[in-house]
N, C-alpha and C. Protein backbone atom coordinates (compact mmCIF):
# COMPACT_ATOMS: atom_id res chain seq x y z
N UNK A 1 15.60 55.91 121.79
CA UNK A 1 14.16 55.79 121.87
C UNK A 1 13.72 54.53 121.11
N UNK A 2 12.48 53.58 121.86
CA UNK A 2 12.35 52.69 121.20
C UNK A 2 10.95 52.62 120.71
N UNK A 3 10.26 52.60 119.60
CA UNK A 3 8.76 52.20 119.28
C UNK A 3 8.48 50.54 119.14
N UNK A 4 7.51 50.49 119.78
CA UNK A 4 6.71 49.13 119.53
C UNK A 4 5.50 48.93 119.04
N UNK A 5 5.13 48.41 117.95
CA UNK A 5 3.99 48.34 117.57
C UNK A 5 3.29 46.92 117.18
N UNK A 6 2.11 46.66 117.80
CA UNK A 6 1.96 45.80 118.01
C UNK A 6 0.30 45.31 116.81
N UNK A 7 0.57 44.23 116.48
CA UNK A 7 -0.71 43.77 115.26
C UNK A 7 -1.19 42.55 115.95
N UNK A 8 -1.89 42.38 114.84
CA UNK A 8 -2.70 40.83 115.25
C UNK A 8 -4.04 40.53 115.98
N UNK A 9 -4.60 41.28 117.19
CA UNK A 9 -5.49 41.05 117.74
C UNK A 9 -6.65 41.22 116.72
N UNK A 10 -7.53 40.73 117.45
CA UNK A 10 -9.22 40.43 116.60
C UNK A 10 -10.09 39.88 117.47
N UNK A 11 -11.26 39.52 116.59
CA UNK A 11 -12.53 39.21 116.95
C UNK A 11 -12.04 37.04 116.69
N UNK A 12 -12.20 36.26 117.82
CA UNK A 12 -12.08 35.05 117.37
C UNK A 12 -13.14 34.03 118.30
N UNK A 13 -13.33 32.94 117.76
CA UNK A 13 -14.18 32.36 118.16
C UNK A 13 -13.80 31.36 119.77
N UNK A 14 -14.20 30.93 120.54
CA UNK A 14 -13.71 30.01 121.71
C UNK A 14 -12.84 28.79 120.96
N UNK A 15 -11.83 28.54 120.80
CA UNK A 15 -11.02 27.31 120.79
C UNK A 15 -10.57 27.66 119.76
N UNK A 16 -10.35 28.99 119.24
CA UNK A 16 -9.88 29.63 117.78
C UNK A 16 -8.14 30.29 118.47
N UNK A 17 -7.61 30.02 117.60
CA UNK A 17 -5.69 30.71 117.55
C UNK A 17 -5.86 32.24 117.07
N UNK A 18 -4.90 32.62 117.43
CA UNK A 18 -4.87 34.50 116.94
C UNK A 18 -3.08 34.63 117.34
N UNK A 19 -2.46 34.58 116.32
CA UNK A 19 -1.06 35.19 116.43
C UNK A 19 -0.23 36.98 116.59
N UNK A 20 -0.22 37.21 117.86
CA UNK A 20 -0.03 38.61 118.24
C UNK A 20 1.95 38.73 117.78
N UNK A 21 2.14 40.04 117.12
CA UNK A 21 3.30 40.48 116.72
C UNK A 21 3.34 42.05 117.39
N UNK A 22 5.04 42.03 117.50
CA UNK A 22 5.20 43.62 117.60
C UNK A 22 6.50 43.68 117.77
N UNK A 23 6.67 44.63 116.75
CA UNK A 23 7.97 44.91 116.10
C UNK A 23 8.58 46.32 116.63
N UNK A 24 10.03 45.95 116.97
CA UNK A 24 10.40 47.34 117.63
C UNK A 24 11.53 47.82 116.76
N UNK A 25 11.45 49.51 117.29
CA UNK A 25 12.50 49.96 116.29
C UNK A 25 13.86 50.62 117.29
N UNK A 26 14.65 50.89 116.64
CA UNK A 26 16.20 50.73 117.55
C UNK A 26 17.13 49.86 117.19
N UNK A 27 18.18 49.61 118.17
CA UNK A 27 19.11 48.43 118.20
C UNK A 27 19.07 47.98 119.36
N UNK A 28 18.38 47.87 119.91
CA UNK A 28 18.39 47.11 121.78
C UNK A 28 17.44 45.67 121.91
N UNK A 29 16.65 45.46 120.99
CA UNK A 29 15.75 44.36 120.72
C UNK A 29 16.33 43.21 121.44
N UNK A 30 17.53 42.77 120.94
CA UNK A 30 18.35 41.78 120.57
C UNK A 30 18.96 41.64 122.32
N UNK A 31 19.23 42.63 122.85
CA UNK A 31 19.66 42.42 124.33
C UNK A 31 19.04 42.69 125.60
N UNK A 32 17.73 42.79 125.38
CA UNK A 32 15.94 43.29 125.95
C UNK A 32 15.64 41.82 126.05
N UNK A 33 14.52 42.17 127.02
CA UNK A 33 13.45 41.16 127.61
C UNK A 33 12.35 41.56 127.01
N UNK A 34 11.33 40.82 126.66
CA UNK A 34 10.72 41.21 126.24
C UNK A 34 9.43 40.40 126.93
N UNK A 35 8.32 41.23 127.05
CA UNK A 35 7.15 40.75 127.98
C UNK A 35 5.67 41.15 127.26
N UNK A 36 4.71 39.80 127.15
CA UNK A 36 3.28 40.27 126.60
C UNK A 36 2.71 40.71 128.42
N UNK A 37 1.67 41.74 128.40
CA UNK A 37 0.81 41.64 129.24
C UNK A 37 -0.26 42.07 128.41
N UNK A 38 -1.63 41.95 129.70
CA UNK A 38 -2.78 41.96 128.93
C UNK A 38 -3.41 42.80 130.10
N UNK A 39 -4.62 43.62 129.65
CA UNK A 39 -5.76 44.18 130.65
C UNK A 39 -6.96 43.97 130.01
N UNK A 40 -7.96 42.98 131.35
CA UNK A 40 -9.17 43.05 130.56
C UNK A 40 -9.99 44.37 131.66
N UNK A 41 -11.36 44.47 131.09
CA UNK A 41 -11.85 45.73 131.62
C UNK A 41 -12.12 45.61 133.07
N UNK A 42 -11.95 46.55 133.47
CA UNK A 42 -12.23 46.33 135.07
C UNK A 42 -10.87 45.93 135.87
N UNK A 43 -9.92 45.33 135.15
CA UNK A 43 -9.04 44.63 135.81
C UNK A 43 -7.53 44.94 135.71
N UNK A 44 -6.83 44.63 136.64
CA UNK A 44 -5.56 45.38 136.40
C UNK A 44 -4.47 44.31 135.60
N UNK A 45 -3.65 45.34 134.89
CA UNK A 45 -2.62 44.52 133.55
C UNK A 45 -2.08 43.52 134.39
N UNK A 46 -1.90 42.18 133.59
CA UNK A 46 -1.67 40.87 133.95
C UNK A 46 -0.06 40.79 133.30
N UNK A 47 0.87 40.22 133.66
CA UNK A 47 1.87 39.51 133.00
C UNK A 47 1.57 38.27 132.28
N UNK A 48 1.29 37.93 131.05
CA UNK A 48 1.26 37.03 130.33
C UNK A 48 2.48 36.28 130.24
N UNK A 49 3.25 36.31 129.43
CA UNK A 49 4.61 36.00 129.10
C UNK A 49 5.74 36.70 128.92
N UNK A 50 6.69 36.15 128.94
CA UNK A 50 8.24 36.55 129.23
C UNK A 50 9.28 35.68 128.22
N UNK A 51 9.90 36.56 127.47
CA UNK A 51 11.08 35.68 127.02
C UNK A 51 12.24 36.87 126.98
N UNK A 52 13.44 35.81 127.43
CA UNK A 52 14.62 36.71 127.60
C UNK A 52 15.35 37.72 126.69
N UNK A 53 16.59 37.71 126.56
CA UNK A 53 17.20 38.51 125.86
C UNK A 53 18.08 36.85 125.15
N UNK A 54 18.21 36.46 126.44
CA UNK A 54 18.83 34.87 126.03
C UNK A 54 17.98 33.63 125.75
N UNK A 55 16.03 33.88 125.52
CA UNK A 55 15.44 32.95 125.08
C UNK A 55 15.05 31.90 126.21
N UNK A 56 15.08 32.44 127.29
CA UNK A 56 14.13 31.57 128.68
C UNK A 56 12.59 32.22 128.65
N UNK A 57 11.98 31.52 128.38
CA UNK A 57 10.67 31.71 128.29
C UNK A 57 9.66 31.44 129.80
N UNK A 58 8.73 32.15 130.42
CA UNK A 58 8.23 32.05 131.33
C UNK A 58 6.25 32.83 131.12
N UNK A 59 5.44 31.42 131.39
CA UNK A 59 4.32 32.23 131.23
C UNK A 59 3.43 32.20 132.82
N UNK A 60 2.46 32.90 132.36
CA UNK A 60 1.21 32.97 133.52
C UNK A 60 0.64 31.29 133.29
N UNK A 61 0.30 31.03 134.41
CA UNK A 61 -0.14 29.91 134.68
C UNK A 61 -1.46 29.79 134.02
N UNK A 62 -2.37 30.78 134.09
CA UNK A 62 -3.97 30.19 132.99
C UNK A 62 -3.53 30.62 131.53
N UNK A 63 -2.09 30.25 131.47
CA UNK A 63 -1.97 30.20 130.08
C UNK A 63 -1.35 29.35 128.97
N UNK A 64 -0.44 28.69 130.33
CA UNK A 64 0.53 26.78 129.79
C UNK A 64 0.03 26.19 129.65
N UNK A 65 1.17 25.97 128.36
CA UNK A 65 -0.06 24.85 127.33
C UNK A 65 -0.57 25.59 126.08
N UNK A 66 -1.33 26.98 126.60
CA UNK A 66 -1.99 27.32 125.12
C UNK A 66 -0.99 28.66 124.49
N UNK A 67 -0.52 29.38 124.81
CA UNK A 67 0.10 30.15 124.58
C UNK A 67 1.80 29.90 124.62
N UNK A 68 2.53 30.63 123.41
CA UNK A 68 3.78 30.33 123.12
C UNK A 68 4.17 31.81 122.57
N UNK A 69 5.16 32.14 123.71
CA UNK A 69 6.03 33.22 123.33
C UNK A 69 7.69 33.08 122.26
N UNK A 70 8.04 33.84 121.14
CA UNK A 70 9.05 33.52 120.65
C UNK A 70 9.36 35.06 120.28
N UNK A 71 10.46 35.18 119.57
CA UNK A 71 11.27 35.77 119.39
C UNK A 71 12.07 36.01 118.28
N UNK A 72 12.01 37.06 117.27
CA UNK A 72 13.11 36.73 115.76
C UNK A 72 13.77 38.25 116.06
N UNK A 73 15.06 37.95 116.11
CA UNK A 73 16.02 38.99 116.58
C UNK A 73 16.40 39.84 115.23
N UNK A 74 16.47 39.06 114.14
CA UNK A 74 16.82 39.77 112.88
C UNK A 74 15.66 40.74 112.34
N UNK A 75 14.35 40.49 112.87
CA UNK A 75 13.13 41.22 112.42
C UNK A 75 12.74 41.87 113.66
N UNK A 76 13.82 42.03 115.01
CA UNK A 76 13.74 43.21 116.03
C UNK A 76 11.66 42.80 116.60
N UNK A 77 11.23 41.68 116.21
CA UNK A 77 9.87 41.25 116.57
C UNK A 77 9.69 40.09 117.75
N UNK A 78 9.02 40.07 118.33
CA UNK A 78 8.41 39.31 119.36
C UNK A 78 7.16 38.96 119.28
N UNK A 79 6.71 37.62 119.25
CA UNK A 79 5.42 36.95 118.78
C UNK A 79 4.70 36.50 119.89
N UNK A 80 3.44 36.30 120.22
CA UNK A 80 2.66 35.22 121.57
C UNK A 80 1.47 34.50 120.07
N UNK A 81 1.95 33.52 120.26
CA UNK A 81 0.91 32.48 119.49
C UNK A 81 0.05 31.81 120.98
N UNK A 82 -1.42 32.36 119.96
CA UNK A 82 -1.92 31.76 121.35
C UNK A 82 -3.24 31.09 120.53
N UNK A 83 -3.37 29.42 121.89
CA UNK A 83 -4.01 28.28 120.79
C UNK A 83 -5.28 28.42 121.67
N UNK A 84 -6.05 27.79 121.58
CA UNK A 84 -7.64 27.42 121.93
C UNK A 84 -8.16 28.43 123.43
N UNK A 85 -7.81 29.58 122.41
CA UNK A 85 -8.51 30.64 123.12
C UNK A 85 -10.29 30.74 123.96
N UNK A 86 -9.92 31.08 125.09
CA UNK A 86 -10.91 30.78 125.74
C UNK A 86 -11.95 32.65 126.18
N UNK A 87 -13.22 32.51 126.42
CA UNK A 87 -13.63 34.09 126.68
C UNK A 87 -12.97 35.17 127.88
N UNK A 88 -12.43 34.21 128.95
CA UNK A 88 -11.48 34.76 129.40
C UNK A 88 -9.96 35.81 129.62
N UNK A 89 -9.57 35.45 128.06
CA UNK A 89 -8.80 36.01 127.25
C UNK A 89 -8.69 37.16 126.49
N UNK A 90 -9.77 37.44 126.94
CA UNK A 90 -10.27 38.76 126.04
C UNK A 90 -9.73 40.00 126.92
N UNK A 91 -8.88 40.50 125.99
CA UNK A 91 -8.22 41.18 126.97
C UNK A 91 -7.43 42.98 126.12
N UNK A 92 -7.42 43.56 126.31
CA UNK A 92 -6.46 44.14 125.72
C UNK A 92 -4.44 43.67 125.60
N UNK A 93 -3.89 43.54 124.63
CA UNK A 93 -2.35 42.68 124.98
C UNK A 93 -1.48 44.24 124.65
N UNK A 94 -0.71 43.82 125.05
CA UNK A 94 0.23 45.18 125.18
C UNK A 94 1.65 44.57 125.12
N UNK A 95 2.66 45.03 124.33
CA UNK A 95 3.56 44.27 124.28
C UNK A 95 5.06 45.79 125.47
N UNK A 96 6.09 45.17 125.69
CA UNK A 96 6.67 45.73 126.60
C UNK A 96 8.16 45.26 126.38
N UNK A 97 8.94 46.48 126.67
CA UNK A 97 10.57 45.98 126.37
C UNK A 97 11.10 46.37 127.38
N UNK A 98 12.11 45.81 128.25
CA UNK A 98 12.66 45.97 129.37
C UNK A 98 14.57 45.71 128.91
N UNK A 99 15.22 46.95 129.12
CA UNK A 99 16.46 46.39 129.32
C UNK A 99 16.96 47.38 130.73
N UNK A 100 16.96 46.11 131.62
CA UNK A 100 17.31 46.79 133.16
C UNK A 100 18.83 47.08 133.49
N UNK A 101 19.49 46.98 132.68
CA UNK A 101 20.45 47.65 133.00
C UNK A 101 21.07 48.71 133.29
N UNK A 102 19.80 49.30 132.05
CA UNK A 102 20.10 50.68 131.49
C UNK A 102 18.78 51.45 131.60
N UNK A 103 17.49 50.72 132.75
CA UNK A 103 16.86 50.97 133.21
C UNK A 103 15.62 51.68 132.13
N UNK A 104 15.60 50.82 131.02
CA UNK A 104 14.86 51.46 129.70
C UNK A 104 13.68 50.51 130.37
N UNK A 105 12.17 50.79 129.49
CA UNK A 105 10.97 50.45 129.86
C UNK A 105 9.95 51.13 128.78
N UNK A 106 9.95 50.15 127.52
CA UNK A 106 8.53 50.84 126.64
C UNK A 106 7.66 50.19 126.14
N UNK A 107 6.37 50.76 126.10
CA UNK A 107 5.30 50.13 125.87
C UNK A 107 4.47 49.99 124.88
N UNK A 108 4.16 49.46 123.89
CA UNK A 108 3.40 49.32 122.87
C UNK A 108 1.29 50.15 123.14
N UNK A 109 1.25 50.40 121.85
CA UNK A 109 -0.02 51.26 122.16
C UNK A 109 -1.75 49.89 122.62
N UNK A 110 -0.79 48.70 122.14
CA UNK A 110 -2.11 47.63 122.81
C UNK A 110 -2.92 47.06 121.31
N UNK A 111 -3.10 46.23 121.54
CA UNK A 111 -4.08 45.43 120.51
C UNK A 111 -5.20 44.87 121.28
N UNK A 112 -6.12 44.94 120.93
CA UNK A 112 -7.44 44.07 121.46
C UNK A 112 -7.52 42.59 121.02
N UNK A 113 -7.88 41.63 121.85
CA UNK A 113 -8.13 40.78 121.30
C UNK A 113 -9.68 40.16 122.23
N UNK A 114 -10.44 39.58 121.68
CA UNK A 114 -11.53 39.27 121.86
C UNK A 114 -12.24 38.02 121.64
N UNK A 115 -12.59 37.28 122.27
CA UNK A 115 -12.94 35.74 122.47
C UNK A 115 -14.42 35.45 122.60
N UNK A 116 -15.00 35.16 121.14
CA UNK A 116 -16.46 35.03 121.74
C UNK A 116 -17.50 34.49 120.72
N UNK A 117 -18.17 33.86 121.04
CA UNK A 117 -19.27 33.18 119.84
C UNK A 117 -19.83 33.89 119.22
């Protein structure tokens, strides 16, 4: 069984940074994919970003450039630094662990984050 818990979201201003974390517990971190998505209201969960088990990183297109997914395997955590946040963004983020081999799939309880003057 794996928990994810996820910090960081807030209240930030248009062209303001907000660094999202979420730390999982287990031993599978390290050989998992790991994926941000987001839902804003009304709308169905988006794939944000992607980074591997082997560190190939892949984002949503209204998001290259400002957003950077990484990865610290010894602290079982996965980060999305995200830069000159726009109101668009406002979203609920949800962080997500995938190891398809073994057909695992869990989901973090969500952080809000919120973009606005």
């Amino acid at each position: 069984q794996v928990q994810l818990v996820e910090s960081g979201g807030g209240l930030v201003q248009p062209g303001g940074s907000l660094r999202l974390s979420c730390a999982a517990s287990g031993s599978i971190f390290s050989i998992s994919d790991m994926y941000w998505y987001r839902q804003a209201p009304g709308k169905q969960r988006e794939l944000v970003a992607t980074i591997t088990s082997a560190g190939r990183t892949n984002y949503v297109d209204s998001v290259k450039g400002r957003f950077t997914i990484s990865r610290d395997n010894a602290k079982n955590t996965v980060y999305l630094q995200m830069n000159s946040l726009k109101p668009e963004d406002t979203a609920v983020y949800y962080c997500n662990l995938k190891k398809w081999s073994r057909g695992l799939d869990y989901w973090g309880q969500g952080t809000q984050v919120t973009v606005s003057s």
